[in-house]
PDB file of N, CA and C in Angstrom:
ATOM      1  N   UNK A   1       9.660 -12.764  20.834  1.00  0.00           N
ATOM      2  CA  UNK A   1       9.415 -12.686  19.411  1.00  0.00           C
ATOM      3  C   UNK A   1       8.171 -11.813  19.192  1.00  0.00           C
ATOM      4  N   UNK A   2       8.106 -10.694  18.331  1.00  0.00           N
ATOM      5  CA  UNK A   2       7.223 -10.229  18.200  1.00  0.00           C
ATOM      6  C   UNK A   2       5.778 -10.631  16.913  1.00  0.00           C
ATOM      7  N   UNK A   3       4.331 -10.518  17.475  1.00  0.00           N
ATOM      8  CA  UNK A   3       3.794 -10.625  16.734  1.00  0.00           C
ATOM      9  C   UNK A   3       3.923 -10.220  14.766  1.00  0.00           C
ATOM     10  N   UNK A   4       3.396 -11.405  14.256  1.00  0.00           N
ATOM     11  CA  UNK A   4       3.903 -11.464  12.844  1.00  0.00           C
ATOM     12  C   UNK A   4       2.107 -10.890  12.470  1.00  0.00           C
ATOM     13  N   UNK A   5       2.136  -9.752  11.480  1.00  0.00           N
ATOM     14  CA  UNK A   5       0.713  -9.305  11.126  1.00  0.00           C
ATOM     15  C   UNK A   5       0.611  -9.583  10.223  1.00  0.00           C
ATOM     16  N   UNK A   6      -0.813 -10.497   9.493  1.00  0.00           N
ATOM     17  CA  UNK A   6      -1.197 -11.242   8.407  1.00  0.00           C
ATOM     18  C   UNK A   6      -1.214  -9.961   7.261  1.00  0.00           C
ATOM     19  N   UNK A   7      -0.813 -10.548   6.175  1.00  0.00           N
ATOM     20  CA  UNK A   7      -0.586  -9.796   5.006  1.00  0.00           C
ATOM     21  C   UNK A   7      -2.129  -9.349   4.796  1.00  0.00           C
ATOM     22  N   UNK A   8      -2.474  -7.561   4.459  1.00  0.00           N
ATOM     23  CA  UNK A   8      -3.614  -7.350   4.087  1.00  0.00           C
ATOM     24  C   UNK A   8      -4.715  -8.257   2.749  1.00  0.00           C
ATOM     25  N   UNK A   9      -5.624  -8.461   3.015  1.00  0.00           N
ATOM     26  CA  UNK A   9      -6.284  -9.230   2.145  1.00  0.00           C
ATOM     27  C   UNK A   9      -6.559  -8.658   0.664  1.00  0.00           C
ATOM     28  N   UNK A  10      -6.936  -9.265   0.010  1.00  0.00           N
ATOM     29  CA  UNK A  10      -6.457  -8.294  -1.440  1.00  0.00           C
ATOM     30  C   UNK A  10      -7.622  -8.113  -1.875  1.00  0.00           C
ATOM     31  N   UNK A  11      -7.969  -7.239  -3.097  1.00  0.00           N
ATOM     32  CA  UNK A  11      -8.750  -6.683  -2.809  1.00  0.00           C
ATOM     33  C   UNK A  11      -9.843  -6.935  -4.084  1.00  0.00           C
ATOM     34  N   UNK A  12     -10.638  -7.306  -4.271  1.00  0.00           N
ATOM     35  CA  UNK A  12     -12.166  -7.805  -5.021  1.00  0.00           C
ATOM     36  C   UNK A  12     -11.983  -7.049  -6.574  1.00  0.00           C
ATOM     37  N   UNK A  13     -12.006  -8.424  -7.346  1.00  0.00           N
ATOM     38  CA  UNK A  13     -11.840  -7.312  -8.543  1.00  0.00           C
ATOM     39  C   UNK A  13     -12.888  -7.303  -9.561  1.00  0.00           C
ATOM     40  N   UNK A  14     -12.880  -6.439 -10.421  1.00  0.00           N
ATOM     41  CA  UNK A  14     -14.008  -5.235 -11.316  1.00  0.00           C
ATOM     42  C   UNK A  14     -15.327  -6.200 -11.566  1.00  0.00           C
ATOM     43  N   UNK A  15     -14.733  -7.671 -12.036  1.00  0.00           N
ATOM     44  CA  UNK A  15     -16.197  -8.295 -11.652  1.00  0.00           C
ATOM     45  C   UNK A  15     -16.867  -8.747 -10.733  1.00  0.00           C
ATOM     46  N   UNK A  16     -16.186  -8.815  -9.322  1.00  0.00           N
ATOM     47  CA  UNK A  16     -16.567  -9.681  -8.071  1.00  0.00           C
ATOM     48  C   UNK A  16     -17.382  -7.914  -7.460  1.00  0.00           C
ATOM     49  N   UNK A  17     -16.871  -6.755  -8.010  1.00  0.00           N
ATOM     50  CA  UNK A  17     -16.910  -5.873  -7.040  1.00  0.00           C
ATOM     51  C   UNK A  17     -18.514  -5.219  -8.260  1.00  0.00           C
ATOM     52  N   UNK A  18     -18.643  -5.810  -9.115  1.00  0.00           N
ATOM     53  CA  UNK A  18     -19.742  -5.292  -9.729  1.00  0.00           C
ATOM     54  C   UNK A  18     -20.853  -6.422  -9.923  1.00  0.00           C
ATOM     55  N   UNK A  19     -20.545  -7.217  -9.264  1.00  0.00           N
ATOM     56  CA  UNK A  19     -21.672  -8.436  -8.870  1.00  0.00           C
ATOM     57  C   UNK A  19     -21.904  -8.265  -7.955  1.00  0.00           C
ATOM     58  N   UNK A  20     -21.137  -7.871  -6.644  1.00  0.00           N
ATOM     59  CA  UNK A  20     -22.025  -7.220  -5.791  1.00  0.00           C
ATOM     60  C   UNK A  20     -22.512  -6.180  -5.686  1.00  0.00           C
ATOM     61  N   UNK A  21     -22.438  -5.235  -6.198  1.00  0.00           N
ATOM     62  CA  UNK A  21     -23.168  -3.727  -6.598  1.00  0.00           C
ATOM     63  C   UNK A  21     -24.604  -4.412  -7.066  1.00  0.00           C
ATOM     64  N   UNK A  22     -24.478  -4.734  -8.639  1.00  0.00           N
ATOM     65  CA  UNK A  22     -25.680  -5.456  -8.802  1.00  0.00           C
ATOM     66  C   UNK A  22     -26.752  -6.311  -7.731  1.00  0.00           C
ATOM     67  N   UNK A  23     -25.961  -7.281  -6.991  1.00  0.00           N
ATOM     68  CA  UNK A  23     -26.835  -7.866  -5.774  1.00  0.00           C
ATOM     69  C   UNK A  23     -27.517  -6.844  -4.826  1.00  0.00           C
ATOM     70  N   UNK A  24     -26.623  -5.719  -4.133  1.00  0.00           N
ATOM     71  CA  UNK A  24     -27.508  -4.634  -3.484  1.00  0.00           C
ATOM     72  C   UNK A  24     -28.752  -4.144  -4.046  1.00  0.00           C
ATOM     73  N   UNK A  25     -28.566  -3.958  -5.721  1.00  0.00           N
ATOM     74  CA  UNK A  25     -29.616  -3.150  -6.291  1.00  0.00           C
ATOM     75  C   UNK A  25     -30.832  -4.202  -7.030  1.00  0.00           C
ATOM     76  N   UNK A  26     -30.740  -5.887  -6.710  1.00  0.00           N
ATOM     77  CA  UNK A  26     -32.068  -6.165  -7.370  1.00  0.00           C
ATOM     78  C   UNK A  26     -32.955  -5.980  -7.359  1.00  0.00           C
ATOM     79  N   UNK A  27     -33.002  -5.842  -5.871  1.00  0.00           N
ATOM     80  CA  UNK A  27     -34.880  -5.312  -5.954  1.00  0.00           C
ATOM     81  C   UNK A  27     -35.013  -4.147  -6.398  1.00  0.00           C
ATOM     82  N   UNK A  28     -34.222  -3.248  -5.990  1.00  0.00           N
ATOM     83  CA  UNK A  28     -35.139  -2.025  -7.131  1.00  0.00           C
ATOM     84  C   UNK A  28     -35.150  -2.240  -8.694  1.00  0.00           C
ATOM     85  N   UNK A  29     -34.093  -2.815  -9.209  1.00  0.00           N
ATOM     86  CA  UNK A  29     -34.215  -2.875 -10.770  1.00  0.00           C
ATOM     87  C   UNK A  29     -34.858  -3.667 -10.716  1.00  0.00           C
ATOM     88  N   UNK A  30     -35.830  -5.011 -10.394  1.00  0.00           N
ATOM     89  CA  UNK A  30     -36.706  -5.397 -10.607  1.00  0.00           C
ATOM     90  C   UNK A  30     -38.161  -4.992 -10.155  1.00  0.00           C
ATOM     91  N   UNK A  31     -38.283  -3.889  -9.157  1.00  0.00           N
ATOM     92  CA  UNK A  31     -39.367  -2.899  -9.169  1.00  0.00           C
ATOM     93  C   UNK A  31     -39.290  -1.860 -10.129  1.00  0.00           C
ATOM     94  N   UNK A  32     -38.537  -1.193 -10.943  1.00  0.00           N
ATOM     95  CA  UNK A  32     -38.329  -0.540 -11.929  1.00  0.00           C
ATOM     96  C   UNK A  32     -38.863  -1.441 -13.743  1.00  0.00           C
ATOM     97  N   UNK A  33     -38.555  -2.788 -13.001  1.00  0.00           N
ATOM     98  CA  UNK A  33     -38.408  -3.520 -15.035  1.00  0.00           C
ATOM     99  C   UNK A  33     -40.313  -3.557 -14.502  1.00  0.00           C
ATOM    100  N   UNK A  34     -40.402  -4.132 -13.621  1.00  0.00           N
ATOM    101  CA  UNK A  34     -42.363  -4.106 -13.267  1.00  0.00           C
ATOM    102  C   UNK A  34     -42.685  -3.113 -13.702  1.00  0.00           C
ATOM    103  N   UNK A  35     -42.589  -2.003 -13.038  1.00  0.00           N
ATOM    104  CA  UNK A  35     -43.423  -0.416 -13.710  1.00  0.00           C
ATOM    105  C   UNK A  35     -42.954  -0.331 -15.119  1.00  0.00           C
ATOM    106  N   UNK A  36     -42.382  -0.826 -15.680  1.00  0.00           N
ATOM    107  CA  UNK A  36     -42.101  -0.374 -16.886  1.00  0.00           C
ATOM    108  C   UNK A  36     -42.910  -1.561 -17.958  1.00  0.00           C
ATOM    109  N   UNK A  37     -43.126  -2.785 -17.396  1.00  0.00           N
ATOM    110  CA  UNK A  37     -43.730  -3.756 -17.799  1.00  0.00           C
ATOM    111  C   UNK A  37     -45.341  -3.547 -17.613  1.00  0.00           C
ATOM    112  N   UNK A  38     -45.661  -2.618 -16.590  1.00  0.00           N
ATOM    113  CA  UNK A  38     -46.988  -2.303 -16.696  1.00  0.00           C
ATOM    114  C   UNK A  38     -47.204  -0.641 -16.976  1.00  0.00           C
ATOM    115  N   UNK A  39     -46.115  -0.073 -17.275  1.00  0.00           N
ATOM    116  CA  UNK A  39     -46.712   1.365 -18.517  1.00  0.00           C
ATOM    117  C   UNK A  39     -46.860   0.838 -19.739  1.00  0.00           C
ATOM    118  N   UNK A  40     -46.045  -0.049 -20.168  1.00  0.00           N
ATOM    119  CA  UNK A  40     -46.039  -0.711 -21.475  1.00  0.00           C
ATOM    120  C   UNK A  40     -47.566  -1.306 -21.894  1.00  0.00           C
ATOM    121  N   UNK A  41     -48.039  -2.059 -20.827  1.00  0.00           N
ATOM    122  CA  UNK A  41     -49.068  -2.649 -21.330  1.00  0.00           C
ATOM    123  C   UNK A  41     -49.918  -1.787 -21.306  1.00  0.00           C
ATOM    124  N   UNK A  42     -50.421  -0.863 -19.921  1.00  0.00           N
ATOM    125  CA  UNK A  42     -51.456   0.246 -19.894  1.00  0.00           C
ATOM    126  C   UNK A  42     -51.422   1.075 -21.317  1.00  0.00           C
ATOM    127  N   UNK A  43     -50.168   1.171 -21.838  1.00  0.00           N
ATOM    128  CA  UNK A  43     -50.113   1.844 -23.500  1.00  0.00           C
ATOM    129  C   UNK A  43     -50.867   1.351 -24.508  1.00  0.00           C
ATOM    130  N   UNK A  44     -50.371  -0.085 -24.716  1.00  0.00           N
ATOM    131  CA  UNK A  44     -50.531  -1.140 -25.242  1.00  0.00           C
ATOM    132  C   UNK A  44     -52.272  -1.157 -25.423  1.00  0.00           C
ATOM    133  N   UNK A  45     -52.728  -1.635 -24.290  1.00  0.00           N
ATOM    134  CA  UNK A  45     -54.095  -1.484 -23.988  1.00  0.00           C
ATOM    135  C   UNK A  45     -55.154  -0.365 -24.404  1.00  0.00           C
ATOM    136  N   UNK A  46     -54.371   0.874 -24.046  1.00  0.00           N
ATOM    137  CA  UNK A  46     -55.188   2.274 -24.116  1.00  0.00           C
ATOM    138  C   UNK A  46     -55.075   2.397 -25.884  1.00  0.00           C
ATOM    139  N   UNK A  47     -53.703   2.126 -26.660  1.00  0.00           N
ATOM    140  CA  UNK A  47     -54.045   2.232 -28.432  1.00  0.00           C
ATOM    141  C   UNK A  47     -54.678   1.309 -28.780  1.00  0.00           C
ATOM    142  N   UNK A  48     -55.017  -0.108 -28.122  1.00  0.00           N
ATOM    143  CA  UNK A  48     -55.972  -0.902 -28.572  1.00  0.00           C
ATOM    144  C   UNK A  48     -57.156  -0.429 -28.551  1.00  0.00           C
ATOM    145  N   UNK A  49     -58.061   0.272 -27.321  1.00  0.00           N
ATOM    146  CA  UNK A  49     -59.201   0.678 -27.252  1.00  0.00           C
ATOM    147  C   UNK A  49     -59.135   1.668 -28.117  1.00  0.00           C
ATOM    148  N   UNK A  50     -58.233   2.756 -28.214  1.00  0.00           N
ATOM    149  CA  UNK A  50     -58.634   3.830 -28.614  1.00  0.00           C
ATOM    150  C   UNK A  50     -59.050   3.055 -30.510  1.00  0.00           C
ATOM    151  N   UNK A  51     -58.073   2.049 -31.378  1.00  0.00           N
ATOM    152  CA  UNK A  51     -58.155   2.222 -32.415  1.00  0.00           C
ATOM    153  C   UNK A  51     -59.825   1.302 -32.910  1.00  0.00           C
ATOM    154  N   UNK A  52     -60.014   0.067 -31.876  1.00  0.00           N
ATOM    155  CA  UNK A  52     -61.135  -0.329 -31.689  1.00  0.00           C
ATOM    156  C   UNK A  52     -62.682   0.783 -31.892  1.00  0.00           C
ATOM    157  N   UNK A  53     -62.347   1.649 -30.688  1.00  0.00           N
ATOM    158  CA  UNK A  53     -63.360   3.084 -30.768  1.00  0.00           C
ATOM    159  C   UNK A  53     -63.239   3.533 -32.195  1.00  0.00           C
ATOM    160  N   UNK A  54     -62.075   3.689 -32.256  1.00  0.00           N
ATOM    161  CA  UNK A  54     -62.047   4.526 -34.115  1.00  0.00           C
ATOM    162  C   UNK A  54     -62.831   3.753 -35.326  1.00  0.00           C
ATOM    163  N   UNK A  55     -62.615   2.238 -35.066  1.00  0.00           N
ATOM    164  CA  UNK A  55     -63.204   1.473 -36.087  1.00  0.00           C
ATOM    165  C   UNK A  55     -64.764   1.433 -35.764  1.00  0.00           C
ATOM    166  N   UNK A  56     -65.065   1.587 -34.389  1.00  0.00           N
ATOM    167  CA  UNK A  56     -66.266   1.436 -34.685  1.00  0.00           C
ATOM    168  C   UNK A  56     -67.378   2.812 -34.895  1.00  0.00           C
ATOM    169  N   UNK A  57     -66.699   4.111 -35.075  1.00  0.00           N
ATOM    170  CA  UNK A  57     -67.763   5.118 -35.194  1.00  0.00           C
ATOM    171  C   UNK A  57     -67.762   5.271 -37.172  1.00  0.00           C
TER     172      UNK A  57
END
């Protein structure tokens, strides 16, 4: 009797296969949302001083 070959496994679909895409890439999108969480504030910070300086000359 010859060997019987298991039916190919099927194949991951659009959300299983884009939850893992996402899992490969957390750490960089969460080193990306950081730098962007600290240009924001360095902004944030730098129009505070600057309008502070303005009020006080």
């Amino acid at each position: 009797m010859p060997p019987t070959l298991a039916p190919p496994a099927p194949r991951p679909g659009p959300l299983t296969r884009f939850v893992r895409w996402a899992a490969r890439r957390r750490r960089t999108a969460l080193m990306h949302l950081l730098r962007g969480i600290c240009y924001g504030t360095g902004t944030a910070l730098a129009g505070v001083l600057g309008v502070w300086i303005q009020s006080r000359l």
